[in-house]
N, C-alpha and C. Protein backbone atom coordinates (compact mmCIF):
# COMPACT_ATOMS: atom_id res chain seq x y z
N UNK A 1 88.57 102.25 124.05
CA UNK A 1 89.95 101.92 124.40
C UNK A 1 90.62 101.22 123.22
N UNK A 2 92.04 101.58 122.70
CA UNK A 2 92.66 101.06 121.45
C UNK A 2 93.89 100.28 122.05
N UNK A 3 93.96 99.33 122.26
CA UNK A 3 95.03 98.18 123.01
C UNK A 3 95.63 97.84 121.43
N UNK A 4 97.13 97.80 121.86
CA UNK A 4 97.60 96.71 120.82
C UNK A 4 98.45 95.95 121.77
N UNK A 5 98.61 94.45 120.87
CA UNK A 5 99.65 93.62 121.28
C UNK A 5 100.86 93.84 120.22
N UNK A 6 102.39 94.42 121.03
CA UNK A 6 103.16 94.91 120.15
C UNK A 6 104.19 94.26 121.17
N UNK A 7 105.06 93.69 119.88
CA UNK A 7 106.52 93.60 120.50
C UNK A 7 106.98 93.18 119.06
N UNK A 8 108.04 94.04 118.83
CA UNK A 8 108.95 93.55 117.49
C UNK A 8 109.40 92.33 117.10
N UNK A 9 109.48 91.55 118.17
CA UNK A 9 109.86 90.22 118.18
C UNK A 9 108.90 89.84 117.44
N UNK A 10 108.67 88.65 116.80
CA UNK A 10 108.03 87.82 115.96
C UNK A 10 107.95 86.65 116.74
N UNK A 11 107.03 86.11 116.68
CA UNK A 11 106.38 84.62 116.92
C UNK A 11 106.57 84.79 118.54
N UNK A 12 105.88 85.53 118.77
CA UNK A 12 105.94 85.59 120.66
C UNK A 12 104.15 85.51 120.94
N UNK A 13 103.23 85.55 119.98
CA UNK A 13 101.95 84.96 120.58
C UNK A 13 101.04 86.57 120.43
N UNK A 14 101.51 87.20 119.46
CA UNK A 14 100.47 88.80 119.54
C UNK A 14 99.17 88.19 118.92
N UNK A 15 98.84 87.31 117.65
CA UNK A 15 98.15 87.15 117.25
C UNK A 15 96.70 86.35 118.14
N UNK A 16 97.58 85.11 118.76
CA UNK A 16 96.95 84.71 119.40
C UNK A 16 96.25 85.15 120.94
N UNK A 17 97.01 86.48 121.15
CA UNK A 17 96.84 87.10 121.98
C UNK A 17 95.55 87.91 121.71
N UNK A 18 95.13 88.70 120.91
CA UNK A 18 94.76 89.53 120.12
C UNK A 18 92.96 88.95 119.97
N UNK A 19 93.18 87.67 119.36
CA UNK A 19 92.20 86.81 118.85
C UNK A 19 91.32 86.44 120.07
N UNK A 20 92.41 85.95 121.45
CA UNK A 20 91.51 85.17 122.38
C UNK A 20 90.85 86.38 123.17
N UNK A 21 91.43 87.88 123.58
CA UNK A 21 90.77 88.71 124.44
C UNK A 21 90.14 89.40 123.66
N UNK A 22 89.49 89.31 121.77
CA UNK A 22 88.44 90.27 121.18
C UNK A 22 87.44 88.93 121.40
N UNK A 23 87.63 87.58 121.74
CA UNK A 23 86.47 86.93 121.15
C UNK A 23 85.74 86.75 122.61
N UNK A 24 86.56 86.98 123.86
CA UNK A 24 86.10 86.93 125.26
C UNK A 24 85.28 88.06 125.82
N UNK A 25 85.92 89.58 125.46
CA UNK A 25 85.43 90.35 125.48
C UNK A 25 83.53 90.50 124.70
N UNK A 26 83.81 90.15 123.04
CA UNK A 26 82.78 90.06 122.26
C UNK A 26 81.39 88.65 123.08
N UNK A 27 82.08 87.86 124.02
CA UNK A 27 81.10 87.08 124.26
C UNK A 27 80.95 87.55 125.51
N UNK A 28 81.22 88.50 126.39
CA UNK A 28 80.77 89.33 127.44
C UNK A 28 79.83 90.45 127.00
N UNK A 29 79.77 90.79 125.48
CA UNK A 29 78.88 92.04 125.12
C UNK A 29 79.34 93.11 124.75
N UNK A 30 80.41 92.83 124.84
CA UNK A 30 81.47 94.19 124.80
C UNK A 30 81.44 94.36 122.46
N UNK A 31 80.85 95.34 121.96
CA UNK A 31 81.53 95.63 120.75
C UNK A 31 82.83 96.00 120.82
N UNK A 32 83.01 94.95 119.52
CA UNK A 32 84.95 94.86 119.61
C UNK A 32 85.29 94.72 117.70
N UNK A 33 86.46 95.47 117.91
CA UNK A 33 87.12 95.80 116.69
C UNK A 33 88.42 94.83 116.60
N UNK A 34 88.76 94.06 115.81
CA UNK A 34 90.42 93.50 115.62
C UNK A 34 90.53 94.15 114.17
N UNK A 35 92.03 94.64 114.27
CA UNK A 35 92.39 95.07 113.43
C UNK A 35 93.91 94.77 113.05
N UNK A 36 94.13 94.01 112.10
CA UNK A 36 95.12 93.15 111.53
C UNK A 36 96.12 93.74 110.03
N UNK A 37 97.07 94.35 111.44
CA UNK A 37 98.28 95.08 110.78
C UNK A 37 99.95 93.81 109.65
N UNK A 38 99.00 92.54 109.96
CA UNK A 38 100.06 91.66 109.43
C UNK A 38 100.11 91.35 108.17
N UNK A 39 101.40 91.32 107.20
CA UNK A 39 101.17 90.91 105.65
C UNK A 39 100.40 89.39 105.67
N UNK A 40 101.18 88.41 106.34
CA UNK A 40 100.77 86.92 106.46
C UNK A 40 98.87 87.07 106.78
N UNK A 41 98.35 87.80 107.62
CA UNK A 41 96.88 88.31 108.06
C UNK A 41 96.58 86.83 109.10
N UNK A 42 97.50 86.46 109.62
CA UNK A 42 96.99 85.39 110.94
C UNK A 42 95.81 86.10 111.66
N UNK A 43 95.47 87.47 112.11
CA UNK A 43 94.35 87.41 112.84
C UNK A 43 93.43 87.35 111.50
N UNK A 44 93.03 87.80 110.64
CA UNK A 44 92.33 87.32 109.68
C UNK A 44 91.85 86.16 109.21
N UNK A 45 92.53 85.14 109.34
CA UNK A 45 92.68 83.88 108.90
C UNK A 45 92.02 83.32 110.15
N UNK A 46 92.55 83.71 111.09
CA UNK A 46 92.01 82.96 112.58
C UNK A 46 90.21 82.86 112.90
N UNK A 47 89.84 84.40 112.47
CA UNK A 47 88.67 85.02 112.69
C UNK A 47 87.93 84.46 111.46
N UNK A 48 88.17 83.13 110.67
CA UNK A 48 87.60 82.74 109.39
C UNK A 48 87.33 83.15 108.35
N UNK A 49 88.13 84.48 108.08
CA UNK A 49 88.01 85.23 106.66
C UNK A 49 89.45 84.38 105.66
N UNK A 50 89.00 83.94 104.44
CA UNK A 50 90.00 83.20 103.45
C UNK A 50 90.82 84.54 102.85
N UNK A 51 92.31 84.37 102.78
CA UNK A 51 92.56 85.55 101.75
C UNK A 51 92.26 85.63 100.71
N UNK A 52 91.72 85.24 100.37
CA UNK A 52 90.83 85.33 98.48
C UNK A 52 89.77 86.30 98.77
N UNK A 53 89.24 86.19 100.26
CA UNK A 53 87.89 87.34 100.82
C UNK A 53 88.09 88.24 101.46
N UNK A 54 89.04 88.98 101.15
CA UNK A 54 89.80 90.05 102.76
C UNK A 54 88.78 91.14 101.92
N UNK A 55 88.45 91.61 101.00
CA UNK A 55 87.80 92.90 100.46
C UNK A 55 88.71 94.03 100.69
N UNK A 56 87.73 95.43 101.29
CA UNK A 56 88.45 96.44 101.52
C UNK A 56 89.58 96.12 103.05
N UNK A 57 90.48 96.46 102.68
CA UNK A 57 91.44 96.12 103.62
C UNK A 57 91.97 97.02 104.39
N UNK A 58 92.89 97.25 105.59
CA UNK A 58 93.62 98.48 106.34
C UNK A 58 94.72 98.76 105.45
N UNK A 59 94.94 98.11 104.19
CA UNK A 59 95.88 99.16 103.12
C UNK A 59 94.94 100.02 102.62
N UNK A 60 94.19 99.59 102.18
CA UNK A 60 93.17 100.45 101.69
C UNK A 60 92.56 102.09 102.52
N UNK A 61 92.72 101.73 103.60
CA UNK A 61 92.22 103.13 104.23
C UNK A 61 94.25 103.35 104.75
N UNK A 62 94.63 102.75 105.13
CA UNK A 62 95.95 104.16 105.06
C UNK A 62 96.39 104.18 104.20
N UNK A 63 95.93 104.08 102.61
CA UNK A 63 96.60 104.71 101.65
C UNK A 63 95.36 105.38 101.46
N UNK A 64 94.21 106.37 102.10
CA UNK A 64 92.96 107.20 101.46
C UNK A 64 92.28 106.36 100.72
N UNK A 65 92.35 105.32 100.35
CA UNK A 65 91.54 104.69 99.30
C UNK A 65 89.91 104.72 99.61
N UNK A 66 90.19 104.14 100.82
CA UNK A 66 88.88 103.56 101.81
C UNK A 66 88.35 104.50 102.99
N UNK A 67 87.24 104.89 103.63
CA UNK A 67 86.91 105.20 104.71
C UNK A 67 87.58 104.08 105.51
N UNK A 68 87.63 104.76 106.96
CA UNK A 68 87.37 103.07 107.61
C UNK A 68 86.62 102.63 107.83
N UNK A 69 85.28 103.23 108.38
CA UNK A 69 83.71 102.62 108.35
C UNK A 69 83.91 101.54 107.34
N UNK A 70 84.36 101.50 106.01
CA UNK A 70 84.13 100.54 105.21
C UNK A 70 84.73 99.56 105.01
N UNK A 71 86.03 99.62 105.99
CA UNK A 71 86.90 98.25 106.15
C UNK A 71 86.21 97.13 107.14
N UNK A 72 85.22 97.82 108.00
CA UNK A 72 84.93 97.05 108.99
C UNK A 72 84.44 96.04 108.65
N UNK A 73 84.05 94.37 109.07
CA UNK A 73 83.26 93.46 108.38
C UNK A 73 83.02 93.46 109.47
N UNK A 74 81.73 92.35 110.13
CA UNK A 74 81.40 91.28 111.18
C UNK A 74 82.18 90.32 110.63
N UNK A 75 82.46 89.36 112.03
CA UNK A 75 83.09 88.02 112.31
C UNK A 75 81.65 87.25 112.17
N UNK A 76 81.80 86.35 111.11
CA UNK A 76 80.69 85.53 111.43
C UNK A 76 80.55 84.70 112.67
N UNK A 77 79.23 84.21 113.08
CA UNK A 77 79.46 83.24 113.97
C UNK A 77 79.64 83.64 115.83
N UNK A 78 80.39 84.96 115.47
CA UNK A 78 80.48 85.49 116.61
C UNK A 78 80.08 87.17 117.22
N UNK A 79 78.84 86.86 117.36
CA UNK A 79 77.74 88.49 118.03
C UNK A 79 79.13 89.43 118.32
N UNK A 80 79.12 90.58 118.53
CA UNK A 80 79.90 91.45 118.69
C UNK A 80 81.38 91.58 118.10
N UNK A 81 81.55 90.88 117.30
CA UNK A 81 82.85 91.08 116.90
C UNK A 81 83.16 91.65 115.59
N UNK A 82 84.25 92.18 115.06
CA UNK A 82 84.53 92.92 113.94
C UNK A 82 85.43 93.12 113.90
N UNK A 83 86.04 93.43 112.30
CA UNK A 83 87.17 92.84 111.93
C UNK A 83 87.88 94.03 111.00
N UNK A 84 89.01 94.34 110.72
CA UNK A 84 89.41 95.22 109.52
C UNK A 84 90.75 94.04 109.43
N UNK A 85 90.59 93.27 108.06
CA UNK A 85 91.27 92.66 107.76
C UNK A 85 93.12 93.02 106.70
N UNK A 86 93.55 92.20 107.31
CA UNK A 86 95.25 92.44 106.79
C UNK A 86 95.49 92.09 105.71
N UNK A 87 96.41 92.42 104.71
CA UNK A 87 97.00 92.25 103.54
C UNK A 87 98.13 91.85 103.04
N UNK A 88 98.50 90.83 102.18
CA UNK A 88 99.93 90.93 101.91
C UNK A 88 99.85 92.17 101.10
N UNK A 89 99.62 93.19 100.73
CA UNK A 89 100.64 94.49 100.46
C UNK A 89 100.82 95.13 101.98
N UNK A 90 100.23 95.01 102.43
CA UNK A 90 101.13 95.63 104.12
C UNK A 90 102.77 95.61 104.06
N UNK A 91 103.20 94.23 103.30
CA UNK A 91 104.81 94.25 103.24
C UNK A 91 105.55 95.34 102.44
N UNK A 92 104.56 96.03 101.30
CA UNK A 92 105.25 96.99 100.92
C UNK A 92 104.68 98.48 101.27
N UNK A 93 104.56 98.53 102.74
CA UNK A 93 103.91 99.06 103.47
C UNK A 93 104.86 100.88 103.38
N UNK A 94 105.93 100.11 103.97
CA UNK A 94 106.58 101.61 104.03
C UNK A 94 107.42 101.93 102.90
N UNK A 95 106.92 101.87 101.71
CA UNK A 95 107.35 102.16 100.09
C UNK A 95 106.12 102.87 99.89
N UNK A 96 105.00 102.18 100.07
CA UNK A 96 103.90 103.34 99.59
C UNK A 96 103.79 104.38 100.55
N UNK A 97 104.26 104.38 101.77
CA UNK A 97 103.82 106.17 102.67
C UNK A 97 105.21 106.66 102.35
N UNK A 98 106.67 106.49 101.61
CA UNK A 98 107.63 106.71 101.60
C UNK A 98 107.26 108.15 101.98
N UNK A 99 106.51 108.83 100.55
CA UNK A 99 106.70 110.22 100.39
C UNK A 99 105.02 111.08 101.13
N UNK A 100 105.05 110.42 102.24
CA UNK A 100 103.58 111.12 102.99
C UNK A 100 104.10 111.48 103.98
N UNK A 101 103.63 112.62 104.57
CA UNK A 101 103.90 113.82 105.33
C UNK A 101 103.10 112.58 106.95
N UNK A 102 104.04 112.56 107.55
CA UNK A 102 103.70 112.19 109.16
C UNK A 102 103.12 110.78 108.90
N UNK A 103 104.04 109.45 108.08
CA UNK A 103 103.05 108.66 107.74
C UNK A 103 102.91 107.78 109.38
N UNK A 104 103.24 108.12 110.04
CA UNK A 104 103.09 107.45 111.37
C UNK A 104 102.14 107.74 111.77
N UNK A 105 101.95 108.62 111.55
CA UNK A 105 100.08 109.01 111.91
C UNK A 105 99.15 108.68 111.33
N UNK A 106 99.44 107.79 110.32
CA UNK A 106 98.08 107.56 109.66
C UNK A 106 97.28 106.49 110.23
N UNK A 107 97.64 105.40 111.09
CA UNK A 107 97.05 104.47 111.54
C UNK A 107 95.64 105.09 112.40
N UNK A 108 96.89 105.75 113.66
CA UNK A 108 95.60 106.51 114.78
C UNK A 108 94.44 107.44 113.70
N UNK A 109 94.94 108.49 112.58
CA UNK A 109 94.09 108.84 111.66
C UNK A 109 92.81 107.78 111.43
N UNK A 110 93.03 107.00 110.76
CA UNK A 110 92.53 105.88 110.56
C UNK A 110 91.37 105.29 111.98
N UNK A 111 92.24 104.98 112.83
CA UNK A 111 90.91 104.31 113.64
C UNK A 111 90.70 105.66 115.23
N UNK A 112 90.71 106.60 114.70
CA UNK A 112 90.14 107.80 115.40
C UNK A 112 88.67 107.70 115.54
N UNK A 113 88.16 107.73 113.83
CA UNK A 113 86.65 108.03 113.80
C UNK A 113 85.97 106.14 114.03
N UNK A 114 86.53 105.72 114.55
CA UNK A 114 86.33 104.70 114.72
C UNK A 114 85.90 104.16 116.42
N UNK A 115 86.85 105.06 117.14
CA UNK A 115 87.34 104.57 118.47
C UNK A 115 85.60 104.74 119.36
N UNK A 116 84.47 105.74 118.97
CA UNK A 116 83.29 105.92 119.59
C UNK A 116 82.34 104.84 119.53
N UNK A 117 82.60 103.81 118.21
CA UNK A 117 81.58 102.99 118.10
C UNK A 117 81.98 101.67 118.51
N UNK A 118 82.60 101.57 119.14
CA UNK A 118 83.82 100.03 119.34
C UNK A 118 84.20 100.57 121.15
N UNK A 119 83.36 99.10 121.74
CA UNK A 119 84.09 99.44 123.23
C UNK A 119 85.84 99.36 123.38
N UNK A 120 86.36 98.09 122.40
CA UNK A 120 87.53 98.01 122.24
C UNK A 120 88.22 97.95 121.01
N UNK A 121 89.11 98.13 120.80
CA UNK A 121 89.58 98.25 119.35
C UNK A 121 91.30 97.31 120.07
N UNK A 122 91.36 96.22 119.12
CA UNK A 122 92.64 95.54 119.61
C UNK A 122 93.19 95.43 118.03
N UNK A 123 94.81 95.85 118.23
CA UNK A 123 95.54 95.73 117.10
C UNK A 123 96.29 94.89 117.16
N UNK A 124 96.20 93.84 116.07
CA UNK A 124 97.78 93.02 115.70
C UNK A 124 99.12 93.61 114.97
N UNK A 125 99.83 93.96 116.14
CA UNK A 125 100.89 94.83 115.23
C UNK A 125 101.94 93.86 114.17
N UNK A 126 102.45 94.03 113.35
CA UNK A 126 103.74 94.06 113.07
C UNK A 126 105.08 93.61 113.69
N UNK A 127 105.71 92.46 113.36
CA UNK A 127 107.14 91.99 113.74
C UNK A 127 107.97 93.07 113.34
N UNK A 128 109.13 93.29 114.00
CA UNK A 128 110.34 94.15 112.98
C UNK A 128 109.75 96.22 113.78
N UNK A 129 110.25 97.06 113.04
CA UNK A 129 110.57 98.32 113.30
C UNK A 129 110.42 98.81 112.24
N UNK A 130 109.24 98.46 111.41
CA UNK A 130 108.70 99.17 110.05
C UNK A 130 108.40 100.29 110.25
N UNK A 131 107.75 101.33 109.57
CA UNK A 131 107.15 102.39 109.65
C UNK A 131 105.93 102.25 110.32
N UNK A 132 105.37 101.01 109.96
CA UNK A 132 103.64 101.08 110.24
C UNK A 132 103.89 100.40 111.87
N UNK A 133 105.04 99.39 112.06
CA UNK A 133 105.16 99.21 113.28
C UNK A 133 105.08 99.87 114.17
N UNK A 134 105.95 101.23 113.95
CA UNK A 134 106.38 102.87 114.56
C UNK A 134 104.95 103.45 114.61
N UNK A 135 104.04 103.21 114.32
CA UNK A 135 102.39 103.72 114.35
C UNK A 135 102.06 103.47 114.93
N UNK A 136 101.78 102.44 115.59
CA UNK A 136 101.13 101.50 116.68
C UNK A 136 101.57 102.27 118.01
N UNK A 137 102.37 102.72 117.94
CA UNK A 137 102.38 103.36 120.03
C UNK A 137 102.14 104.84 119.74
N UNK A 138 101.87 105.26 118.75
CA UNK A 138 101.30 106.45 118.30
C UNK A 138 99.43 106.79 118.08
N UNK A 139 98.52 105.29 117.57
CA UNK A 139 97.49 105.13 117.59
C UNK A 139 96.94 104.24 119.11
N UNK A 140 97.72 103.52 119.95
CA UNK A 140 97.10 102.90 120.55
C UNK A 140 97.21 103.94 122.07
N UNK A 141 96.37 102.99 122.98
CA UNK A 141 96.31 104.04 123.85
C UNK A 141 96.84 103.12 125.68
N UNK A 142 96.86 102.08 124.85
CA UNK A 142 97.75 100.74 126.02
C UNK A 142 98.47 99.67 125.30
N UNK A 143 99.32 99.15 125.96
CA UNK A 143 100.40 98.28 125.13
C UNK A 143 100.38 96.75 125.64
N UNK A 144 100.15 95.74 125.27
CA UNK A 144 100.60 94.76 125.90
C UNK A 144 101.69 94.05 125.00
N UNK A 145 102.60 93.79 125.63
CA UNK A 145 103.86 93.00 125.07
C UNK A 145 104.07 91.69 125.37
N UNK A 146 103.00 90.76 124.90
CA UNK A 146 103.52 89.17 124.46
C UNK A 146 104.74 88.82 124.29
N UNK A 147 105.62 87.52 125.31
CA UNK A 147 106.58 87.22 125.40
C UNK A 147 106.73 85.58 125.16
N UNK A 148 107.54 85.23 124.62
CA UNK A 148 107.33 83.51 124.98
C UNK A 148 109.02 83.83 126.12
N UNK A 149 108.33 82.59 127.14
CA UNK A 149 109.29 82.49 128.21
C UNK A 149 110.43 81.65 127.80
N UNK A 150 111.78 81.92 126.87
CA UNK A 150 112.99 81.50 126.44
C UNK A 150 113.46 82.93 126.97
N UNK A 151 115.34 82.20 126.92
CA UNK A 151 116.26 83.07 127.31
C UNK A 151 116.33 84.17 125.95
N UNK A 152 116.15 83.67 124.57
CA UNK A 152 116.44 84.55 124.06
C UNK A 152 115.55 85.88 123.28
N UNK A 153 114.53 85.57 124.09
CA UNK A 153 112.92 86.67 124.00
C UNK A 153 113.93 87.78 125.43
N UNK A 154 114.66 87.30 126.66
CA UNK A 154 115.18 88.11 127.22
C UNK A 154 115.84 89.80 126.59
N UNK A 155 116.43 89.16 125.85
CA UNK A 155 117.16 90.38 125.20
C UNK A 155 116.78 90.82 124.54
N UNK A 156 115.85 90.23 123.75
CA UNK A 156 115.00 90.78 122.44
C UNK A 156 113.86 92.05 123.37
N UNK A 157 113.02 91.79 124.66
CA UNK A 157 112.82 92.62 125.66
C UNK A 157 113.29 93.68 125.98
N UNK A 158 114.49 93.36 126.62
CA UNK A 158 115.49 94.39 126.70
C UNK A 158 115.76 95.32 126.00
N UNK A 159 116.28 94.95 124.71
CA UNK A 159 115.67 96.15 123.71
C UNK A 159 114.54 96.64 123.10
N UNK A 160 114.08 96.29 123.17
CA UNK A 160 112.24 96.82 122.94
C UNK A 160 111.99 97.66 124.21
N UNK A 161 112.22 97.36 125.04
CA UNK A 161 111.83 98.62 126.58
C UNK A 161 112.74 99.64 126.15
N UNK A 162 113.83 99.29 125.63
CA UNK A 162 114.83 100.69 126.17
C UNK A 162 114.02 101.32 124.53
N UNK A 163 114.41 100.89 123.69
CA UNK A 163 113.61 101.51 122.12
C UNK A 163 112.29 102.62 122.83
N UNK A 164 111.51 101.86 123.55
CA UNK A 164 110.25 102.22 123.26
C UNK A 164 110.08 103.63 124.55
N UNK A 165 111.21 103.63 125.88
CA UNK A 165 111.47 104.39 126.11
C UNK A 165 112.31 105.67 125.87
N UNK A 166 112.54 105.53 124.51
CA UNK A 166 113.46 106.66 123.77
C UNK A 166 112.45 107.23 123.04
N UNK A 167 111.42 106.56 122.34
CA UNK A 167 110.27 106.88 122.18
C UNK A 167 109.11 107.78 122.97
N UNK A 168 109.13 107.38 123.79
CA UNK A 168 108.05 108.14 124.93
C UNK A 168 108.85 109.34 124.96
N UNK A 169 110.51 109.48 125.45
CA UNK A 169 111.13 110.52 125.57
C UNK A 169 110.88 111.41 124.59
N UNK A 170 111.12 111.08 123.67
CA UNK A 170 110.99 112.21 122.15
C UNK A 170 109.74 112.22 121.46
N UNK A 171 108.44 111.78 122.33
CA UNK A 171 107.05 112.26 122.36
C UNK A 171 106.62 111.54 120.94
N UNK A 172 107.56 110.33 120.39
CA UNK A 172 106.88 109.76 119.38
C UNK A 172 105.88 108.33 119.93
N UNK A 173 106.01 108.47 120.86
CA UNK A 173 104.61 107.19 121.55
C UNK A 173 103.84 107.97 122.19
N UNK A 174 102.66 107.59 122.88
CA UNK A 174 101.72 107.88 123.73
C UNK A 174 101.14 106.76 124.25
N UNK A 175 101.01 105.70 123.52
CA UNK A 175 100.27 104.61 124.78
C UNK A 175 101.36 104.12 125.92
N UNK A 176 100.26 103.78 126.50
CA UNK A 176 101.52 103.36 127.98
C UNK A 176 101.14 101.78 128.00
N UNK A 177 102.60 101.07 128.46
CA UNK A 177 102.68 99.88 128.61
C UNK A 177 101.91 99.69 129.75
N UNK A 178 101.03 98.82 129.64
CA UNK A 178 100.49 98.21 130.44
C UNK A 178 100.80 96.52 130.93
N UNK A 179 101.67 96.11 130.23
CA UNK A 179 102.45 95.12 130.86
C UNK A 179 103.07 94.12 130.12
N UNK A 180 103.60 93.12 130.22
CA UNK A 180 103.96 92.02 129.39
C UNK A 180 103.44 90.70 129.86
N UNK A 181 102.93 90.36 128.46
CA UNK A 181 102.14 89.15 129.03
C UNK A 181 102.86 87.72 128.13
N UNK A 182 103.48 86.90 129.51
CA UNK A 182 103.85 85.64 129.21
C UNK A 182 103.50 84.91 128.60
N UNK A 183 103.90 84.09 127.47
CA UNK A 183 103.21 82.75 126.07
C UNK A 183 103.72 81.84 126.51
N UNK A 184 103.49 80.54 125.80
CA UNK A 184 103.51 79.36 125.85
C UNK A 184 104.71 79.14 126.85
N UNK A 185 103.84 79.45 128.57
CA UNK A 185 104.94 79.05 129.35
C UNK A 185 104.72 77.31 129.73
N UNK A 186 105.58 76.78 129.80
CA UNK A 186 105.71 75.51 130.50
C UNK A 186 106.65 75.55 132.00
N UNK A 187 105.85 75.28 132.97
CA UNK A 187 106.36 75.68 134.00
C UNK A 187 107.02 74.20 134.75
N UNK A 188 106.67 73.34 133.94
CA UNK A 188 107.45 71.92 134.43
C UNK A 188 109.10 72.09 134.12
N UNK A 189 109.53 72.77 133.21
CA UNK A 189 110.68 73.14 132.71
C UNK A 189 111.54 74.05 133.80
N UNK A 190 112.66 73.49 134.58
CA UNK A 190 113.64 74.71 135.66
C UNK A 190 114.00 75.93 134.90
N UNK A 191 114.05 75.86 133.42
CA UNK A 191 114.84 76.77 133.09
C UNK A 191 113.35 77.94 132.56
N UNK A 192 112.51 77.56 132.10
CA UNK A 192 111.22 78.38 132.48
C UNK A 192 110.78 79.16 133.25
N UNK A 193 110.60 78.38 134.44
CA UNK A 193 110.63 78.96 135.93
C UNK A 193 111.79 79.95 136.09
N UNK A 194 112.95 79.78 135.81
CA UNK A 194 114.09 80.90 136.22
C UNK A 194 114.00 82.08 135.38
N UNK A 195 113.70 82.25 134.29
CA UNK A 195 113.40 82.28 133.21
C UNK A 195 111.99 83.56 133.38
N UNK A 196 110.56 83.36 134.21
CA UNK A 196 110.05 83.73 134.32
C UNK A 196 109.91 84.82 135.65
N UNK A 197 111.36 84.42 136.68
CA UNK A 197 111.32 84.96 138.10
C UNK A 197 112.55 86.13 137.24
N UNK A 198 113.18 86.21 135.98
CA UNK A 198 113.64 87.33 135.57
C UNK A 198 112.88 88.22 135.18
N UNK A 199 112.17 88.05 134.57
CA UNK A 199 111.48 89.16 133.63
C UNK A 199 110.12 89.74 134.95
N UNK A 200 110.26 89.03 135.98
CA UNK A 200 109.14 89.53 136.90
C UNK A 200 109.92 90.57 137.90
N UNK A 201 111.54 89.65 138.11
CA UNK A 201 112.33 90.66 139.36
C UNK A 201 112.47 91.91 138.63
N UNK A 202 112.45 91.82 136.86
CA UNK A 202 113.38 93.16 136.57
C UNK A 202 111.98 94.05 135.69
N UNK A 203 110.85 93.39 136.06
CA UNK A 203 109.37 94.43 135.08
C UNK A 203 109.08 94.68 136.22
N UNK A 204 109.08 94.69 137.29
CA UNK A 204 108.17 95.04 139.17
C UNK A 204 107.43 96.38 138.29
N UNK A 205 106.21 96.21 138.15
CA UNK A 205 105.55 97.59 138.60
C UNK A 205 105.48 98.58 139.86
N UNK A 206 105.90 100.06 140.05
CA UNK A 206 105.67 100.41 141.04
C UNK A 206 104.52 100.52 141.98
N UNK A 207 104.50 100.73 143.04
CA UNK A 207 103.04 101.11 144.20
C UNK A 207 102.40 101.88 143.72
């Protein structure tokens, strides 16, 4: 299964999202893959790799450089876990696929031959509507969308659903949302609470 935590928004909790269900999973037994699509490399950094030590990186295999077998490291410290670490050249991400044929495909390319040996494979996507961002609902195969509970993550929502359903329409996604998951809620706060009875009256999953 290839889950990412994706929402264009920035600083809504993907990383930390990302980090706490590969290291829960990995201490249930489960082999698990994180794979860290960020220039800054917060899941990298989190998982105790220094950027001075990232090695072969996920620039490295979507620019052909690298297999991916060979991006993979172990997480020290922690049995089942594994890592394909992020890069600051990720930022000049969509300058180098400028002139590649379907570069939206190269991610799922990428962790295809991957997906048999890994019970889970979890991606840290990308802030913003990059190219490599635009990959992520093309390689993954479920979506979770990290929110922090403010009014103005509301709208930022709002457009990300309708985006990502124009997407599905014109057959450039394939994973399906599987839900949005609330961040640093504080529920002592009224305007939290109101705050959180929106995004629940207007996401209702059907029967």
């Amino acid at each position: 299964m290839i889950i990412a935590a994706f929402n264009p928004k920035g600083g809504v909790g993907k990383t930390t999202t990302v980090v706490n269900i590969a290291s829960v999973l990995a201490a249930r037994g489960q082999k698990v893959l994180v794979v860290d699509l960020e220039a800054d490399m917060n899941a990298t950094i989190s998982l105790g790799i220094r950027p001075a030590d990232i090695g072969t990186s996920i620039v490295d295999v979507l620019l052909n450089r690298a297999r991916p077998s060979d991006a993979v490291r172990p997480v020290a410290g922690i049995p089942n876990l594994h890592l394909i670490t992020g890069s600051p050249r990720l930022a000049q991400m969509d300058t180098a696929l400028r002139h590649v044929r379907q570069p939206e495909q190269r991610l799922g390319d990428a962790l295809k031959p991957l997906a048999g040996d890994f019970g889970t494979i979890l991606i840290d996507a990308p802030a913003g509507y990059s190219t490599l961002a635009l990959s992520v609902p093309m390689a993954a195969q479920e979506i979770v969308a990290p929110l922090r509970a403010e009014y103005l993550a509301l709208e930022s929502l709002a457009r990300f659903l309708a985006w990502y359903r124009d997407r599905l329409g014109a057959r450039e996604a394939r994973a399906r949302m599987t839900g949005i998951l609330l961040t640093m809620v504080d529920y002592r706060r009224q305007a939290t609470r109101e705050i959180v009875d929106i995004i629940r009256l207007h996401n209702r999953r059907g029967p």
